[in-house]
C-alpha atoms as a PDB file:
ATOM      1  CA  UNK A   1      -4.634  -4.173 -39.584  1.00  0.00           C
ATOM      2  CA  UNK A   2      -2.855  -5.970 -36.755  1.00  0.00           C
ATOM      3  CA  UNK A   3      -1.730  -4.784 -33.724  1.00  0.00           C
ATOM      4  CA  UNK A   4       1.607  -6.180 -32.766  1.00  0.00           C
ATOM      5  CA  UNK A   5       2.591  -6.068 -28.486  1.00  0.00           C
ATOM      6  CA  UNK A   6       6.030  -5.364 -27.476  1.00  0.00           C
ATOM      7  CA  UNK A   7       7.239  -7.768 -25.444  1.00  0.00           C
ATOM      8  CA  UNK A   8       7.697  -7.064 -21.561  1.00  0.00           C
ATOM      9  CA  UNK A   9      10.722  -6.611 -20.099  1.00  0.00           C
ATOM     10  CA  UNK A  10      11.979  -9.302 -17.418  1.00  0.00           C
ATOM     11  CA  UNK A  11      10.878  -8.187 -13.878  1.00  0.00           C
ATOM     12  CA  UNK A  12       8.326  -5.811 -15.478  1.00  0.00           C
ATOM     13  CA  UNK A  13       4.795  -5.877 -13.738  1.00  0.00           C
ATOM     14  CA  UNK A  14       3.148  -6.710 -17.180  1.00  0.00           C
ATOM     15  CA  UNK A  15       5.953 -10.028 -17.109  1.00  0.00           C
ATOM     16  CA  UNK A  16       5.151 -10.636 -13.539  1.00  0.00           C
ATOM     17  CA  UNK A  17       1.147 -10.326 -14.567  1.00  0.00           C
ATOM     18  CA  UNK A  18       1.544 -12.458 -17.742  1.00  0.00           C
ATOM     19  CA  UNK A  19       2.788 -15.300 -15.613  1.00  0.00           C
ATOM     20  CA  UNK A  20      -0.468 -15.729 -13.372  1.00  0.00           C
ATOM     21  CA  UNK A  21      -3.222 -17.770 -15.026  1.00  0.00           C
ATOM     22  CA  UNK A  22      -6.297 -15.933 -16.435  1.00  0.00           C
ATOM     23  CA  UNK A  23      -8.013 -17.925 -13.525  1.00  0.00           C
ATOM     24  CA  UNK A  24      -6.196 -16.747 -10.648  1.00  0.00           C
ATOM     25  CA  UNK A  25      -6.553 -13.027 -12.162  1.00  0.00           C
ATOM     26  CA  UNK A  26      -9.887 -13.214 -12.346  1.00  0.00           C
ATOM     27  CA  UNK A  27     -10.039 -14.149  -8.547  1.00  0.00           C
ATOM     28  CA  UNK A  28      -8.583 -11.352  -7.712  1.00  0.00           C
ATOM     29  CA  UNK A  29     -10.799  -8.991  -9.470  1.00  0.00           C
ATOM     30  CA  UNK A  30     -13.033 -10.562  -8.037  1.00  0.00           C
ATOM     31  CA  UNK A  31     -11.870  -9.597  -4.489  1.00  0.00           C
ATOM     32  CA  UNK A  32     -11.127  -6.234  -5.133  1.00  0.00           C
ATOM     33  CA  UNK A  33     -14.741  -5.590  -6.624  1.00  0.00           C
ATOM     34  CA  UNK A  34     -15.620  -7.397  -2.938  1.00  0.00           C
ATOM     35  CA  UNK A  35     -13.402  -4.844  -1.322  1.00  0.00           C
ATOM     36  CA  UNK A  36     -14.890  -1.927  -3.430  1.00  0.00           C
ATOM     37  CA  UNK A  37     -18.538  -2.712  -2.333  1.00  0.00           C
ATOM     38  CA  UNK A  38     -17.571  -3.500   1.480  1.00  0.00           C
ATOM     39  CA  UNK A  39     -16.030   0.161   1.306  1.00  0.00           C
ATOM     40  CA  UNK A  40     -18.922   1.801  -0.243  1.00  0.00           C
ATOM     41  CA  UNK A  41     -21.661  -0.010   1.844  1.00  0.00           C
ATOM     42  CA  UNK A  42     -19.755   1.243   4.663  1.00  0.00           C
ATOM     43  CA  UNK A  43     -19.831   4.516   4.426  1.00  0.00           C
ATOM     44  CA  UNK A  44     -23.699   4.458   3.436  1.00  0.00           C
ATOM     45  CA  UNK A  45     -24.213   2.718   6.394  1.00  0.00           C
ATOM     46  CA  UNK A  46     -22.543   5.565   8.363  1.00  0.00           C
ATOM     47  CA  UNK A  47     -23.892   8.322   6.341  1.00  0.00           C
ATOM     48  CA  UNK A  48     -27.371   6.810   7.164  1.00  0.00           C
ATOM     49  CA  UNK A  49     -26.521   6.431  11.253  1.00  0.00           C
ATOM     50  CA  UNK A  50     -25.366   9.553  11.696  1.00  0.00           C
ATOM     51  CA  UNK A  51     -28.762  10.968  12.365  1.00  0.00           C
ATOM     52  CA  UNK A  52     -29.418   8.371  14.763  1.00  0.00           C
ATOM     53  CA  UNK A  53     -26.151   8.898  16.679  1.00  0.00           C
ATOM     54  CA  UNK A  54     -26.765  12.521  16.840  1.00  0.00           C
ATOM     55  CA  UNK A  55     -30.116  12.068  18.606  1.00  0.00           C
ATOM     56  CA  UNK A  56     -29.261   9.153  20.624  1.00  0.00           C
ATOM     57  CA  UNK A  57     -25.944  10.694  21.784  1.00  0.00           C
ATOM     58  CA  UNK A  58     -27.659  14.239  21.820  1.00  0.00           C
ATOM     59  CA  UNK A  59     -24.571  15.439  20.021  1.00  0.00           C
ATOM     60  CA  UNK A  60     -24.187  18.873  18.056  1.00  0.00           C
ATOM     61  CA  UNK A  61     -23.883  18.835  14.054  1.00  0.00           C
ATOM     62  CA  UNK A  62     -20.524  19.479  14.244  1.00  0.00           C
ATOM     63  CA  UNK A  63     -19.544  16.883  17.019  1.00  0.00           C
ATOM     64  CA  UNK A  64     -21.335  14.134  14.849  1.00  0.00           C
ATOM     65  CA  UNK A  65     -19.091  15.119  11.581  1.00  0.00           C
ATOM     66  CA  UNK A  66     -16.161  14.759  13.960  1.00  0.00           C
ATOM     67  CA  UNK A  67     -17.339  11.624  14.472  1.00  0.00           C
ATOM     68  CA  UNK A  68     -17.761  10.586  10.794  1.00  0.00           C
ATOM     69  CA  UNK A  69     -14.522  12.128  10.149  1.00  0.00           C
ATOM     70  CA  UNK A  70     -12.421   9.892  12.936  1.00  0.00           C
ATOM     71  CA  UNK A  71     -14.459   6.671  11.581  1.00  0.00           C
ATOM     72  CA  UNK A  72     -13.249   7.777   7.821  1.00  0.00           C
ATOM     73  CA  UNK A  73      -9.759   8.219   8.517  1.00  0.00           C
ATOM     74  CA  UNK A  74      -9.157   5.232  10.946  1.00  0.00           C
ATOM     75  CA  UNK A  75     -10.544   3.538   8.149  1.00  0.00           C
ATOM     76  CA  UNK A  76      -8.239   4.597   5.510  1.00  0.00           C
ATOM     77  CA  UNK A  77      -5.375   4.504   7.613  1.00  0.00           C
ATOM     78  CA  UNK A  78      -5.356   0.703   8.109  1.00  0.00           C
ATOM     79  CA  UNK A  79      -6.582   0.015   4.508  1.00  0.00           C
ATOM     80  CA  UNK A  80      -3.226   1.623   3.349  1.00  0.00           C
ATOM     81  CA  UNK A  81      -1.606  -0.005   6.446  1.00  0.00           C
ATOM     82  CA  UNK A  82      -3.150  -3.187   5.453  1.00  0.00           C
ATOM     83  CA  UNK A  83      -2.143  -2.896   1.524  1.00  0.00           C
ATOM     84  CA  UNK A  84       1.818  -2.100   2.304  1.00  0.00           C
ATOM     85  CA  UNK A  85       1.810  -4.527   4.797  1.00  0.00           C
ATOM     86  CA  UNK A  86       0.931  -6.834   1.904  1.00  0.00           C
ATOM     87  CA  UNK A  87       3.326  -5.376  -0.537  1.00  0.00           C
ATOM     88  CA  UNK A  88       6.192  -5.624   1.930  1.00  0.00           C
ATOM     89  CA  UNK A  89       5.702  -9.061   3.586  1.00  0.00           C
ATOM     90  CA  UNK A  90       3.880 -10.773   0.621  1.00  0.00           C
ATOM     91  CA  UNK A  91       0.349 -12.350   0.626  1.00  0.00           C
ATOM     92  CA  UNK A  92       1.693 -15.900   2.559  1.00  0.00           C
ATOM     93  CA  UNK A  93       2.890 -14.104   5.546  1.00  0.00           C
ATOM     94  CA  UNK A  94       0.725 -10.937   6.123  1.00  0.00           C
ATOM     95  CA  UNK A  95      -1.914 -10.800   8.875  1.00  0.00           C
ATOM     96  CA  UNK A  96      -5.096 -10.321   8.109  1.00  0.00           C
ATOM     97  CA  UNK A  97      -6.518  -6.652   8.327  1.00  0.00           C
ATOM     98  CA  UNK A  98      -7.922  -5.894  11.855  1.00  0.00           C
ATOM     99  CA  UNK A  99     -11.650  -5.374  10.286  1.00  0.00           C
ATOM    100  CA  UNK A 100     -12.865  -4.506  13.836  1.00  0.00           C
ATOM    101  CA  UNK A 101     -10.639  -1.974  15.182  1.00  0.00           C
ATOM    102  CA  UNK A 102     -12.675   0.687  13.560  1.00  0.00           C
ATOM    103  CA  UNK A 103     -13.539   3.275  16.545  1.00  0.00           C
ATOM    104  CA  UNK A 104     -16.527   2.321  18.763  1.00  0.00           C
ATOM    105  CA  UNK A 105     -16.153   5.392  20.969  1.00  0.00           C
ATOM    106  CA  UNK A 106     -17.145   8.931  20.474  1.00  0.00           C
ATOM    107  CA  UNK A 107     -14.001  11.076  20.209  1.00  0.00           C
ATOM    108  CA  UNK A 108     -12.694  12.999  23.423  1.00  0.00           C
ATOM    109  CA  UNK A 109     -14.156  16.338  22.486  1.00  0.00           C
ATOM    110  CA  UNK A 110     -18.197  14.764  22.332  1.00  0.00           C
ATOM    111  CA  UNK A 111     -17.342  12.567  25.790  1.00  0.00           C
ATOM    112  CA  UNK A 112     -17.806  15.470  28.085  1.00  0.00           C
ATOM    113  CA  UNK A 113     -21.110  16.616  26.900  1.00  0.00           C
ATOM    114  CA  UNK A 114     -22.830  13.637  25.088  1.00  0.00           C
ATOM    115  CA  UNK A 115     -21.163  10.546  26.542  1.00  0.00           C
ATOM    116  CA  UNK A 116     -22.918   8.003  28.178  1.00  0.00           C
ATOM    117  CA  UNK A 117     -26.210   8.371  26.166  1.00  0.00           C
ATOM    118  CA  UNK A 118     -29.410  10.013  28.007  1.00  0.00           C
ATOM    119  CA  UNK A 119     -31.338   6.881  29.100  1.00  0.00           C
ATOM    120  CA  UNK A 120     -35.217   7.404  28.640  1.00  0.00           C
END
């Protein structure tokens, strides 16, 4: 029993796929596995600090889930910045994504109360 494949359709994505080399898709599985463990180690690394930056900032429970919850959606907003950006200007002309500008600062609400850290 054989299986037969329609043929894509000019300007389809499965046309525009079928015109990369198997090479240069493999690449880019390869970065987007990257991507995928860069995200993941990132928020273990958080969920494992969080402890620490409640004691050393002598911040409430809820001040330090405000805090994970800033760091989480800064994040997302310029990975889906970063990925239009990319659709819409193309890969040759896009800057690349602004890895650092991830918030260093506690939010407003934890400044007045835990902000500078006790020093002991």
């Amino acid at each position: 029993m054989t299986t037969t494949i329609a043929p894509a359709q000019a300007g389809s994505a499965q046309a525009h796929a079928a015109a990369y080399a198997a090479r240069r898709r493999k690449a880019a599985l390869v970065v987007v596995a990257l991507a995928l463990v860069m995200d993941l180690m990132d928020a273990t690394i958080l969920t494992i600090a969080l402890r620490a930056i409640q004691r050393t900032m002598h911040a409430r429970f809820t001040a330090v889930h405000w805090m994970a919850a800033a760091y989480t959606l800064t994040f997302a907003l310029l990975l889906v910045t970063g990925g239009r950006l990319g659709d819409v200007l193309g890969s040759t002309s896009s800057p690349p994504p602004p890895a650092t500008a991830t918030p260093s600062a506690p939010p407003p609400s934890c400044r007045s109360h835990c902000w500078p850290p006790a020093r002991s």
